[in-house]
PDB file of N, CA and C in Angstrom:
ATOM      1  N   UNK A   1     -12.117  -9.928  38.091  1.00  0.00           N
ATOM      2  CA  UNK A   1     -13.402  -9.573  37.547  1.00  0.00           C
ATOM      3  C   UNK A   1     -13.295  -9.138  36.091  1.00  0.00           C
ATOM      4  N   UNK A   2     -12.744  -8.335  36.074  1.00  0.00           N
ATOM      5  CA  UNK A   2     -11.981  -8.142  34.687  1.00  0.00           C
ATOM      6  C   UNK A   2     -12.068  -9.474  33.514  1.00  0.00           C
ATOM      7  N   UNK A   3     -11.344 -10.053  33.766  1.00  0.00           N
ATOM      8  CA  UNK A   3     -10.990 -11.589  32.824  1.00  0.00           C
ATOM      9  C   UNK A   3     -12.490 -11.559  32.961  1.00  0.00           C
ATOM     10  N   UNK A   4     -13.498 -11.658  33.680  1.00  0.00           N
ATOM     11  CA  UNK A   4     -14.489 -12.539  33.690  1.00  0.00           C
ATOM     12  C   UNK A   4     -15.514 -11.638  32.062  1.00  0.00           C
ATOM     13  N   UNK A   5     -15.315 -10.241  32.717  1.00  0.00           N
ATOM     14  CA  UNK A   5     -15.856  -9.598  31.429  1.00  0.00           C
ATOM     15  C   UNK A   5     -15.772  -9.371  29.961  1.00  0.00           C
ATOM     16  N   UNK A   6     -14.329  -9.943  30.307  1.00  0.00           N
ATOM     17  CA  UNK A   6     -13.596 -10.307  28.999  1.00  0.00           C
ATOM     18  C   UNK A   6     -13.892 -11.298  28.075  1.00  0.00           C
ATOM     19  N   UNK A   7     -14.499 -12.353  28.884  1.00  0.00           N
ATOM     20  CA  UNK A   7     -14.809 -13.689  28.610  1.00  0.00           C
ATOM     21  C   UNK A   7     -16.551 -13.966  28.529  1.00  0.00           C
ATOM     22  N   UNK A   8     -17.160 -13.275  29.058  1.00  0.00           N
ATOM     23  CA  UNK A   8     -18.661 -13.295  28.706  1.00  0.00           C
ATOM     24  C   UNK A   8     -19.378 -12.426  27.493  1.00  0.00           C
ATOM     25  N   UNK A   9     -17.935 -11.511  26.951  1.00  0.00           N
ATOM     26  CA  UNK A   9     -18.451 -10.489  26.157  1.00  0.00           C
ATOM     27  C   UNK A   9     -17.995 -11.183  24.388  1.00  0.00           C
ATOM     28  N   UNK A  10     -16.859 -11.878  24.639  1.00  0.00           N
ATOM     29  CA  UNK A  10     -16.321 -12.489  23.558  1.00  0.00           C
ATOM     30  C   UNK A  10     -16.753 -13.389  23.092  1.00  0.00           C
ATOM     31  N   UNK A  11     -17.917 -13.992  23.257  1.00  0.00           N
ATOM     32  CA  UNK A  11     -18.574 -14.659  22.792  1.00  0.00           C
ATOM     33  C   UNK A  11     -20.093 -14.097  21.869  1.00  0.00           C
ATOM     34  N   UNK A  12     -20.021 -12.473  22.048  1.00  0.00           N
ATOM     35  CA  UNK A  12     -20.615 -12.186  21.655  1.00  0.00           C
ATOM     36  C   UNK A  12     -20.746 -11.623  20.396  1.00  0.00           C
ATOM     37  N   UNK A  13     -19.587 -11.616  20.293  1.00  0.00           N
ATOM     38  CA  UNK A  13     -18.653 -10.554  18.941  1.00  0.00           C
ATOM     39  C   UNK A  13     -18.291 -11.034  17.956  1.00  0.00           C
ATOM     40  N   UNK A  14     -18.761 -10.838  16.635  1.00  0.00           N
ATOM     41  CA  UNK A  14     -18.643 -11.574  15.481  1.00  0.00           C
ATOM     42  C   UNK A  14     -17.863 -11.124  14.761  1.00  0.00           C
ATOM     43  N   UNK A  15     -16.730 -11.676  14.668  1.00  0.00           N
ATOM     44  CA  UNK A  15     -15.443 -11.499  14.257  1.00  0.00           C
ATOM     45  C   UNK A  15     -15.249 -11.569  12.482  1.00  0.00           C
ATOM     46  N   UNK A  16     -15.159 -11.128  11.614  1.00  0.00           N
ATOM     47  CA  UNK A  16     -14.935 -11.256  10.260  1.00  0.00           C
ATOM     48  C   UNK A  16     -13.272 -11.348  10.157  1.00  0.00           C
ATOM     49  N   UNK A  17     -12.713 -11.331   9.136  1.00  0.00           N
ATOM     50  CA  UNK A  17     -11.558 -11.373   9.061  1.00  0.00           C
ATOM     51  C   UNK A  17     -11.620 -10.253   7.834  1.00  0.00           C
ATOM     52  N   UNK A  18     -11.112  -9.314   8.080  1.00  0.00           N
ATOM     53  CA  UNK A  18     -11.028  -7.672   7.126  1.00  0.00           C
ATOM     54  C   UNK A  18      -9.715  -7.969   6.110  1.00  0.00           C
ATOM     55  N   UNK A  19     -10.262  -7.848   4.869  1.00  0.00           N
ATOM     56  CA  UNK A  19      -8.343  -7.608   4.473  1.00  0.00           C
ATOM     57  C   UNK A  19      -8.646  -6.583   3.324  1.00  0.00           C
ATOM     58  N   UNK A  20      -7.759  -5.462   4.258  1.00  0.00           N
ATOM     59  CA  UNK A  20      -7.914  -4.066   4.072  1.00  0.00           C
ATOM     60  C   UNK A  20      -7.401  -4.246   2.127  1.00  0.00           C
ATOM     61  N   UNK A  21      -7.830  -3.287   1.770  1.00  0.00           N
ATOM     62  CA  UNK A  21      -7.474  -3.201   0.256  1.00  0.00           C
ATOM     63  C   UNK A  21      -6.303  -2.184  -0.348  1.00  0.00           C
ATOM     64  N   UNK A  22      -5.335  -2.377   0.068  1.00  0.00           N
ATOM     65  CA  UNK A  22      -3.959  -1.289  -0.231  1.00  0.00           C
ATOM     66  C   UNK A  22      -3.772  -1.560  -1.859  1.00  0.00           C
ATOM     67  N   UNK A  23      -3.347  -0.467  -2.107  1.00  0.00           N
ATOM     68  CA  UNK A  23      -2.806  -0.093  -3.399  1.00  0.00           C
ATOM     69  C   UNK A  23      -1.585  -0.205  -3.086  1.00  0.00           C
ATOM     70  N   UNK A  24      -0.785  -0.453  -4.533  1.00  0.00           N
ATOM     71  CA  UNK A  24       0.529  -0.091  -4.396  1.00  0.00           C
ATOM     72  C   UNK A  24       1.079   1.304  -4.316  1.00  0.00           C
ATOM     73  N   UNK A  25       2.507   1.756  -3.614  1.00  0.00           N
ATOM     74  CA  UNK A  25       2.967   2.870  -3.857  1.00  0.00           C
ATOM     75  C   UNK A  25       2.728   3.685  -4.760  1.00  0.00           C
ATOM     76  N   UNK A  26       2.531   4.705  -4.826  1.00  0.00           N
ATOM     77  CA  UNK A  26       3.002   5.605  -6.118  1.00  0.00           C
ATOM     78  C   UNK A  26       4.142   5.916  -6.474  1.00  0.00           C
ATOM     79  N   UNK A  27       4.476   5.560  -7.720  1.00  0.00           N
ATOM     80  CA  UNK A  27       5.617   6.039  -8.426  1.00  0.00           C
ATOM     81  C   UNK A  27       6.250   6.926  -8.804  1.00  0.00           C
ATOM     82  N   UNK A  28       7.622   7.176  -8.594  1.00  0.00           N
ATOM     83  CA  UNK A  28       8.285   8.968  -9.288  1.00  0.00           C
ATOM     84  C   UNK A  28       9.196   8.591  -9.637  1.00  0.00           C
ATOM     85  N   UNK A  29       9.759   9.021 -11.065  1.00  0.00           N
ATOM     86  CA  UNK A  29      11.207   8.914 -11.978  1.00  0.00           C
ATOM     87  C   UNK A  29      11.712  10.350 -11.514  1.00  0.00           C
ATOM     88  N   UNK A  30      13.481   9.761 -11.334  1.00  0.00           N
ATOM     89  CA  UNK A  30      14.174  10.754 -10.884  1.00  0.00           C
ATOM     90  C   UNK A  30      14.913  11.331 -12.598  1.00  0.00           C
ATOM     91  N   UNK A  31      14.834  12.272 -12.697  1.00  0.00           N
ATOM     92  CA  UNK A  31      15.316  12.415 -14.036  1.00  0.00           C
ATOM     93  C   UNK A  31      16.568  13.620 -13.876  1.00  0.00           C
ATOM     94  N   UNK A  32      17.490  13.397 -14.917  1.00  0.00           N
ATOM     95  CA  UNK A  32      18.380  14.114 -14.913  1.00  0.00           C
ATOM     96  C   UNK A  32      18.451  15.304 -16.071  1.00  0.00           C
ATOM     97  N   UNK A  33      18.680  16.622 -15.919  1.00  0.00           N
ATOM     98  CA  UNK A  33      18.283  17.543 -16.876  1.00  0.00           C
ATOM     99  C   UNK A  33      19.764  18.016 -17.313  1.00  0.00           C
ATOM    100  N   UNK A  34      19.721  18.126 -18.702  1.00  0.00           N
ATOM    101  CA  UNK A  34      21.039  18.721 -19.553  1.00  0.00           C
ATOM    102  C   UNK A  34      21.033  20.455 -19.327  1.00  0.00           C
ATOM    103  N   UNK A  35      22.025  20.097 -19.488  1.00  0.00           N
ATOM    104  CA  UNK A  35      23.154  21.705 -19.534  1.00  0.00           C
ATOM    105  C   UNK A  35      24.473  21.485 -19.786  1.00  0.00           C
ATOM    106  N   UNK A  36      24.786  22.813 -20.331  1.00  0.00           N
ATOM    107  CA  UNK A  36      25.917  22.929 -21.225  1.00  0.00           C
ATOM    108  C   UNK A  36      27.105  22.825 -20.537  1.00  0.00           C
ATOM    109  N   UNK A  37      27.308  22.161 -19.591  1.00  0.00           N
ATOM    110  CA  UNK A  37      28.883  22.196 -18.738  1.00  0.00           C
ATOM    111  C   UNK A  37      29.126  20.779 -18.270  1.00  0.00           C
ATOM    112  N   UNK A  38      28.373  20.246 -17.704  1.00  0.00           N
ATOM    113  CA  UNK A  38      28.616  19.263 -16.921  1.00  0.00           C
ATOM    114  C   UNK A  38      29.446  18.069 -17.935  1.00  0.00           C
ATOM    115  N   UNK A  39      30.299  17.857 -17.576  1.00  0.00           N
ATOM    116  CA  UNK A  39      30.636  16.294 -18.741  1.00  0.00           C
ATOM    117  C   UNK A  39      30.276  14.972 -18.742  1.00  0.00           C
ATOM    118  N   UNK A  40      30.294  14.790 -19.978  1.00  0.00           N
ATOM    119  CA  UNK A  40      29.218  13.672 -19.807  1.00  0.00           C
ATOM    120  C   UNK A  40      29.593  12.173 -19.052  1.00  0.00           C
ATOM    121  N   UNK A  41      31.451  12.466 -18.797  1.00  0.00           N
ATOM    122  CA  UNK A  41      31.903  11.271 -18.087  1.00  0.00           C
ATOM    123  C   UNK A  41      31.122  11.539 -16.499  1.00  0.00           C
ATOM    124  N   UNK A  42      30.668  13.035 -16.054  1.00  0.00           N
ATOM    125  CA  UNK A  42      30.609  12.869 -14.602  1.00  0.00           C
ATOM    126  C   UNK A  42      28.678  12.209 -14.717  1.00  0.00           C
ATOM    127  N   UNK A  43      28.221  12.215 -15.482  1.00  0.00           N
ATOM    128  CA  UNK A  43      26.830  12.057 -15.815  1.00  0.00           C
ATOM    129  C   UNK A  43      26.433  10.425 -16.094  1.00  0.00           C
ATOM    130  N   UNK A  44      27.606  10.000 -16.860  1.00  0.00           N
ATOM    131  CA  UNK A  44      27.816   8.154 -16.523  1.00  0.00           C
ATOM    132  C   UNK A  44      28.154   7.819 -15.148  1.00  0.00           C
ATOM    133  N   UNK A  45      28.874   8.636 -14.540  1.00  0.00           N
ATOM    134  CA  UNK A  45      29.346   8.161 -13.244  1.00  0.00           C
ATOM    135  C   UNK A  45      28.636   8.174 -12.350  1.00  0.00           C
ATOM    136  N   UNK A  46      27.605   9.378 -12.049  1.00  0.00           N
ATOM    137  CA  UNK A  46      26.121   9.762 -11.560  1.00  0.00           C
ATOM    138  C   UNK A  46      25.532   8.539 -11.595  1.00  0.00           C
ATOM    139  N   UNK A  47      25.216   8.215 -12.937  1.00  0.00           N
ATOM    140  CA  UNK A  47      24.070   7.344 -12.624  1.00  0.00           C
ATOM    141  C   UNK A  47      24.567   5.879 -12.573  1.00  0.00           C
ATOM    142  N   UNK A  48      25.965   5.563 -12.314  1.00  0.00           N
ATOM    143  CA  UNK A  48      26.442   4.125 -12.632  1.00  0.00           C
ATOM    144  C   UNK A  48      26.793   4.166 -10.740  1.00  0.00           C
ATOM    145  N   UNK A  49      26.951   5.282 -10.006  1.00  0.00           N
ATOM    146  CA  UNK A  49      27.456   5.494  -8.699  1.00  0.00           C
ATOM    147  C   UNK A  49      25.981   5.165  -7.726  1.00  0.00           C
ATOM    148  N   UNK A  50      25.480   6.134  -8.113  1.00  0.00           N
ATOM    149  CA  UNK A  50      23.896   6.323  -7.470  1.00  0.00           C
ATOM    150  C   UNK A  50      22.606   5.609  -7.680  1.00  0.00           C
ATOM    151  N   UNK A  51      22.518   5.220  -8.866  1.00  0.00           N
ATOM    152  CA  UNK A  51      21.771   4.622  -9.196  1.00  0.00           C
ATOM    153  C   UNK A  51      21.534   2.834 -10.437  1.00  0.00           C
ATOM    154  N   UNK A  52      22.780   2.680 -10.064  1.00  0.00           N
ATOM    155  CA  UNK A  52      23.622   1.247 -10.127  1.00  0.00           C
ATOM    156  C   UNK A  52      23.365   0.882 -11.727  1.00  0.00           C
ATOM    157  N   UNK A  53      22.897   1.820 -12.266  1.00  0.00           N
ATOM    158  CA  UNK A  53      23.269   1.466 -14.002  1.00  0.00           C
ATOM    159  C   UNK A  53      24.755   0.562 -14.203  1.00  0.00           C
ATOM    160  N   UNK A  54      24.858  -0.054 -14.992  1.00  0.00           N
ATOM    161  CA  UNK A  54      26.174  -0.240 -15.775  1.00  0.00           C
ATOM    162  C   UNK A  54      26.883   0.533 -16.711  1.00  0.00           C
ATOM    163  N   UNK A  55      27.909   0.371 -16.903  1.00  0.00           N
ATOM    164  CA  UNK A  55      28.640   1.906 -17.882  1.00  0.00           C
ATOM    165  C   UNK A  55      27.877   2.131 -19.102  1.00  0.00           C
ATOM    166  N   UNK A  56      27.181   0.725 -19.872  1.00  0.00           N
ATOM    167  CA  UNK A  56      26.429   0.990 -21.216  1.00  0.00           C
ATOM    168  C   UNK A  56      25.075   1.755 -20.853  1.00  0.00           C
ATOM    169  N   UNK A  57      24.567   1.083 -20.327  1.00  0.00           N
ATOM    170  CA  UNK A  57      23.175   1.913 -20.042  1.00  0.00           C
ATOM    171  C   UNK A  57      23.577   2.881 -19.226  1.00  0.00           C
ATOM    172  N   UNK A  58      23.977   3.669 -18.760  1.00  0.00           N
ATOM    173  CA  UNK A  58      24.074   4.537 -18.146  1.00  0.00           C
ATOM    174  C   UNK A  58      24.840   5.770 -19.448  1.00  0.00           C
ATOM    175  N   UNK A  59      25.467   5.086 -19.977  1.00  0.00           N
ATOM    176  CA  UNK A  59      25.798   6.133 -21.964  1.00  0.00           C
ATOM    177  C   UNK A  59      24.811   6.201 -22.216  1.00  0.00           C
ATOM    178  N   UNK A  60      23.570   5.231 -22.312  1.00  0.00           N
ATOM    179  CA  UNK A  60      22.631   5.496 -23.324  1.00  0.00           C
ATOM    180  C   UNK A  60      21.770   6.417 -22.503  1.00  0.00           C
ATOM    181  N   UNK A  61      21.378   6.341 -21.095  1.00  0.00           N
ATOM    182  CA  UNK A  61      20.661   7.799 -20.477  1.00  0.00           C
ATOM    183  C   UNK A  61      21.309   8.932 -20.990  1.00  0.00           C
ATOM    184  N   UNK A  62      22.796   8.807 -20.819  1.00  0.00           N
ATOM    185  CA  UNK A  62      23.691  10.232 -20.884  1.00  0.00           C
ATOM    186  C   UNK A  62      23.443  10.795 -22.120  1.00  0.00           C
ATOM    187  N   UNK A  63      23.508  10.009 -23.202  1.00  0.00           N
ATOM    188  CA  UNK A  63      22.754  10.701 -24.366  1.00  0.00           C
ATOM    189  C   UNK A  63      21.804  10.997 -24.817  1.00  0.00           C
ATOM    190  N   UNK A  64      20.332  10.044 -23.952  1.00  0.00           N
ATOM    191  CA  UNK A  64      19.140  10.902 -24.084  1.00  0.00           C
ATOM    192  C   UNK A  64      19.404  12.378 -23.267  1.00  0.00           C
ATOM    193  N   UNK A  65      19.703  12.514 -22.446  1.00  0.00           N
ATOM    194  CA  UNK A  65      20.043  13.878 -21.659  1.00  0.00           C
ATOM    195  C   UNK A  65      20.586  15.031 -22.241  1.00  0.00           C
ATOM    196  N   UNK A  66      22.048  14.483 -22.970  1.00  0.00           N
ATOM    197  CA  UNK A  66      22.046  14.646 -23.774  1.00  0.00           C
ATOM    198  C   UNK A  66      21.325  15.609 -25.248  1.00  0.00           C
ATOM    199  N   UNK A  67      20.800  14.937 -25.722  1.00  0.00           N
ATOM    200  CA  UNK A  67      20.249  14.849 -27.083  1.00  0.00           C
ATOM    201  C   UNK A  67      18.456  15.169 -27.029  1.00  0.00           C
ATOM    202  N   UNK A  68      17.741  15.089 -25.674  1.00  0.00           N
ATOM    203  CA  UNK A  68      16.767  14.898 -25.638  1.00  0.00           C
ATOM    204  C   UNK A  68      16.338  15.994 -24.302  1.00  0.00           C
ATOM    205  N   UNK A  69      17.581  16.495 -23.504  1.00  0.00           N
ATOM    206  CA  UNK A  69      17.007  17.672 -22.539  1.00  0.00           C
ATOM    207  C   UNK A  69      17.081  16.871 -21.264  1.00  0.00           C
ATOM    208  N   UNK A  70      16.239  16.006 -21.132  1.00  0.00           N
ATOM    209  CA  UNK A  70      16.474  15.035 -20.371  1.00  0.00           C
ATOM    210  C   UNK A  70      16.580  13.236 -20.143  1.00  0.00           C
ATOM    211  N   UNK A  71      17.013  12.691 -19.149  1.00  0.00           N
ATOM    212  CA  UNK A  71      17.194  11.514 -19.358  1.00  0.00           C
ATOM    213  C   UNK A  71      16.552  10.601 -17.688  1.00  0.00           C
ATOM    214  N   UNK A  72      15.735   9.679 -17.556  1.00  0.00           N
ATOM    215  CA  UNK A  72      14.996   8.943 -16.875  1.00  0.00           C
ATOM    216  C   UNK A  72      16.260   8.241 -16.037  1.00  0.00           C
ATOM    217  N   UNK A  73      16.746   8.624 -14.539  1.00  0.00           N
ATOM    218  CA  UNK A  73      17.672   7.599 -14.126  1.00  0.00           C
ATOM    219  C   UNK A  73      17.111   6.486 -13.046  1.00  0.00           C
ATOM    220  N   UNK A  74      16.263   6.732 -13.273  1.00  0.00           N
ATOM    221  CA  UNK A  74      15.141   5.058 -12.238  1.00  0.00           C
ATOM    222  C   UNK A  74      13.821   5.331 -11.961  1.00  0.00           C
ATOM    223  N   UNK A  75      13.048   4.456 -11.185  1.00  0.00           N
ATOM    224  CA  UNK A  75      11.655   4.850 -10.916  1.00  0.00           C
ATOM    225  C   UNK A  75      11.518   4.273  -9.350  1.00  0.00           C
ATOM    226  N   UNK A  76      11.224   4.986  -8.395  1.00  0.00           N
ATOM    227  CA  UNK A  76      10.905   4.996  -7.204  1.00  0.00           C
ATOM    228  C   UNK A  76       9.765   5.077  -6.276  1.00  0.00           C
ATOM    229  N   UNK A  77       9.547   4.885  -4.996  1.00  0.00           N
ATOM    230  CA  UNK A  77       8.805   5.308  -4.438  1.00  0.00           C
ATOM    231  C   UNK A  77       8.921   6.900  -4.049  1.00  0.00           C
ATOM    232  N   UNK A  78       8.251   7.846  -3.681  1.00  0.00           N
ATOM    233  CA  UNK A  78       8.574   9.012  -3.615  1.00  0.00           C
ATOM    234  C   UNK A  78       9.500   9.206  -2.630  1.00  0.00           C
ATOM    235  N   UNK A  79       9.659   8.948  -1.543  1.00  0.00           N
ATOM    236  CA  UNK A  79      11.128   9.344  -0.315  1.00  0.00           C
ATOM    237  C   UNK A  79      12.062   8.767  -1.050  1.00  0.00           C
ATOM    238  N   UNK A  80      12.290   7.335  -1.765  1.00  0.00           N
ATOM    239  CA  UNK A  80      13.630   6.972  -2.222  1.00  0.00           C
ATOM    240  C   UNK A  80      13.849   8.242  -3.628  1.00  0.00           C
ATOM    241  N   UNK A  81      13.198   8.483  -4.490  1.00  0.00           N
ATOM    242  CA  UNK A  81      13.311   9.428  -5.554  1.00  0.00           C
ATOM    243  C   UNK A  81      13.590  10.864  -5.114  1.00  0.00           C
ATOM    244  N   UNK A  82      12.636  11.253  -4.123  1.00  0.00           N
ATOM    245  CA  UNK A  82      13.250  12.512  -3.272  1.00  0.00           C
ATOM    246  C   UNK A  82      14.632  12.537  -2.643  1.00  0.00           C
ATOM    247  N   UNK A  83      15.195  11.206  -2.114  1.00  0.00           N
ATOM    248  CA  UNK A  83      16.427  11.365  -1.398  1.00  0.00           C
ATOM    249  C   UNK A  83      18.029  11.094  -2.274  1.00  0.00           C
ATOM    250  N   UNK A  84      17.308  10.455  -3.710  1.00  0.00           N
ATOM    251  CA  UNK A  84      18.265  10.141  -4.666  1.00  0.00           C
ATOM    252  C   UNK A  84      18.533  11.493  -5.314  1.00  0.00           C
ATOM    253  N   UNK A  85      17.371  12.253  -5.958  1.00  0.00           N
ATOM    254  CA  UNK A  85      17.496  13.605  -6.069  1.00  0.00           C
ATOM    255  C   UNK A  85      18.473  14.752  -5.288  1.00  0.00           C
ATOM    256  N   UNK A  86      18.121  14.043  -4.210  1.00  0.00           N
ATOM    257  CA  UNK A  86      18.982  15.809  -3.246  1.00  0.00           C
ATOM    258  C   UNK A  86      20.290  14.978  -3.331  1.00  0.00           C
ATOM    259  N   UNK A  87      20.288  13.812  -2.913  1.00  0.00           N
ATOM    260  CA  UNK A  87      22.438  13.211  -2.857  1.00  0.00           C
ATOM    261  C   UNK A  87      22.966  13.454  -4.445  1.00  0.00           C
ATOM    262  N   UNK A  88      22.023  13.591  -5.473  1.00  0.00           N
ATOM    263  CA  UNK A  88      22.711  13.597  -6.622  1.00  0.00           C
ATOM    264  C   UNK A  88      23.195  15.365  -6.823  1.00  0.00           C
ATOM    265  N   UNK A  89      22.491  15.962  -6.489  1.00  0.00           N
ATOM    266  CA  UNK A  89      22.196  17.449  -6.693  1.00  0.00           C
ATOM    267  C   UNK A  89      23.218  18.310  -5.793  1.00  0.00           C
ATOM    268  N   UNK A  90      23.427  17.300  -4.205  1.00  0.00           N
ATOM    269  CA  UNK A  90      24.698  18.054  -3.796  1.00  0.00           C
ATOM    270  C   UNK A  90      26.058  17.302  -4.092  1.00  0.00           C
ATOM    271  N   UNK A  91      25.882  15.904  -4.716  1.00  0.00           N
ATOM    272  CA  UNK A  91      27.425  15.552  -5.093  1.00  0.00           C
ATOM    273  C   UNK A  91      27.839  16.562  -6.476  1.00  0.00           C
ATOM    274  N   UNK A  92      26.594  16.943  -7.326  1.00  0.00           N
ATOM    275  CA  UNK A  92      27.225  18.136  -8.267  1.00  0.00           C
ATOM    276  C   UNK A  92      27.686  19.335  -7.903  1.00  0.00           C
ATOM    277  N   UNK A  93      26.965  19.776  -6.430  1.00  0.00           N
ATOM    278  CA  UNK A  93      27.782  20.978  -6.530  1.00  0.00           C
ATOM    279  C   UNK A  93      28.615  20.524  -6.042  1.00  0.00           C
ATOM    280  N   UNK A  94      28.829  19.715  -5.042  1.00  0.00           N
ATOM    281  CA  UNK A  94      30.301  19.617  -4.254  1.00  0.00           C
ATOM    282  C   UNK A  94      31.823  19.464  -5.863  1.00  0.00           C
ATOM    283  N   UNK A  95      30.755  18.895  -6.456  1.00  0.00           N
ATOM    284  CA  UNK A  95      32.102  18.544  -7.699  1.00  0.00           C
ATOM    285  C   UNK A  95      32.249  19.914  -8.293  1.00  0.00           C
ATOM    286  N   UNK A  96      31.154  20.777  -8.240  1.00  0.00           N
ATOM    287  CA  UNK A  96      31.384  22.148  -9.455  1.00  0.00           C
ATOM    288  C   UNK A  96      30.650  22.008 -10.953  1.00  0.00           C
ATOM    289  N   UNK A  97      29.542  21.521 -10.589  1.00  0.00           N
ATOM    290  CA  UNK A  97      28.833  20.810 -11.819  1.00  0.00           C
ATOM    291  C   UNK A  97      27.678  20.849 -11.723  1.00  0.00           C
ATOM    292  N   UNK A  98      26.704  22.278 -12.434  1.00  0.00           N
ATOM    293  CA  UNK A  98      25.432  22.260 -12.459  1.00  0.00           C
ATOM    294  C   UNK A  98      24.396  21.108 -12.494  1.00  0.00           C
ATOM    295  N   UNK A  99      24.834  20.537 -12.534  1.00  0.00           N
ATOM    296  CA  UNK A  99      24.277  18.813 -12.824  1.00  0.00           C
ATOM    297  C   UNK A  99      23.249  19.180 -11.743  1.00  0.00           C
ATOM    298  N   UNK A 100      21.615  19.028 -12.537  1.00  0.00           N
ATOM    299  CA  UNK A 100      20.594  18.806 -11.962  1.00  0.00           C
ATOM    300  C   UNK A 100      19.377  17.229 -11.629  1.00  0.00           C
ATOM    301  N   UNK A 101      18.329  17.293 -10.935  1.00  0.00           N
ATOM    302  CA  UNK A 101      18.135  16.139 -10.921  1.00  0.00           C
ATOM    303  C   UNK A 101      16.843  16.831 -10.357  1.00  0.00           C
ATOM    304  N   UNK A 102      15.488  15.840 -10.889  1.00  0.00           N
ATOM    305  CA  UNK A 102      13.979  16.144 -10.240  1.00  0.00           C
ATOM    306  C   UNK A 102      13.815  15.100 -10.077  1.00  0.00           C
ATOM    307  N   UNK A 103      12.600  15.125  -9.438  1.00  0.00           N
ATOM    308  CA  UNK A 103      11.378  13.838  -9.188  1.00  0.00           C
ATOM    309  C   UNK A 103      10.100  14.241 -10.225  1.00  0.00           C
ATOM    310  N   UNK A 104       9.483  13.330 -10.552  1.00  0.00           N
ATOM    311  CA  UNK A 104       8.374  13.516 -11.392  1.00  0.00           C
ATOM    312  C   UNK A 104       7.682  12.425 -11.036  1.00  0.00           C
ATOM    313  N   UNK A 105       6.286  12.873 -10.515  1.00  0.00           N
ATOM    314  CA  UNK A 105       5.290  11.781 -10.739  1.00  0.00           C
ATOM    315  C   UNK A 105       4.778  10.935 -11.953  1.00  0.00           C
ATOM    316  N   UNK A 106       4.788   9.959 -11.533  1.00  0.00           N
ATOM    317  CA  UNK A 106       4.161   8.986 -12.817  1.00  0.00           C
ATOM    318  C   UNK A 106       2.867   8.654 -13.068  1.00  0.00           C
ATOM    319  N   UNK A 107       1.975   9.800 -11.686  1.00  0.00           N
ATOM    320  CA  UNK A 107       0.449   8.908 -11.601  1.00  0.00           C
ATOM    321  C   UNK A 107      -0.135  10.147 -12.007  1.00  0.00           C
TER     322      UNK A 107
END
């Protein structure tokens, strides 16, 4: 009986085809903040380890960081930027290296 109601009612129902309107993600740069200890070889290695720079570009962040307070090491969705943040933040302390790291929204 079932099926039967199934089948007398579906003919009644005017079906559209919906296509929902998603935005893209929102964006967050994980950025790395200077201080006076950390060296700048472990700060190339950071971002050439974690965040797959090459040794040149990954100098040229190290010296905006550097030279500029801070330096931009990628742009993410927020869980990947949140989770790059905390693995970067405890491989510094585990090393002994204030070496910090945020998320910042871009929107």
């Amino acid at each position: 009986m079932s099926d039967e109601y199934e089948e007398d009612h579906i003919g009644d129902l005017a079906v559209e085809n919906a296509k929902p309107k998603l935005k893209p993600p929102a964006k967050y740069q994980v950025v790395i903040l200077n201080d006076d200890f950390t060296p700048m070889e472990f700060v190339v290695d950071v971002l050439v380890r974690f965040f797959g720079h090459n040794p040149e570009s990954a100098t040229v962040i190290m010296l905006s960081v550097h030279q500029k307070g801070k330096g931009v090491c990628g742009v993410f969705t927020k869980d990947i930027a949140e989770t790059k943040a905390m693995i970067v933040n405890e491989f510094s302390k585990e090393n002994n290296h204030p070496l910090l790291c945020e998320v910042e929204s871009l929107d």
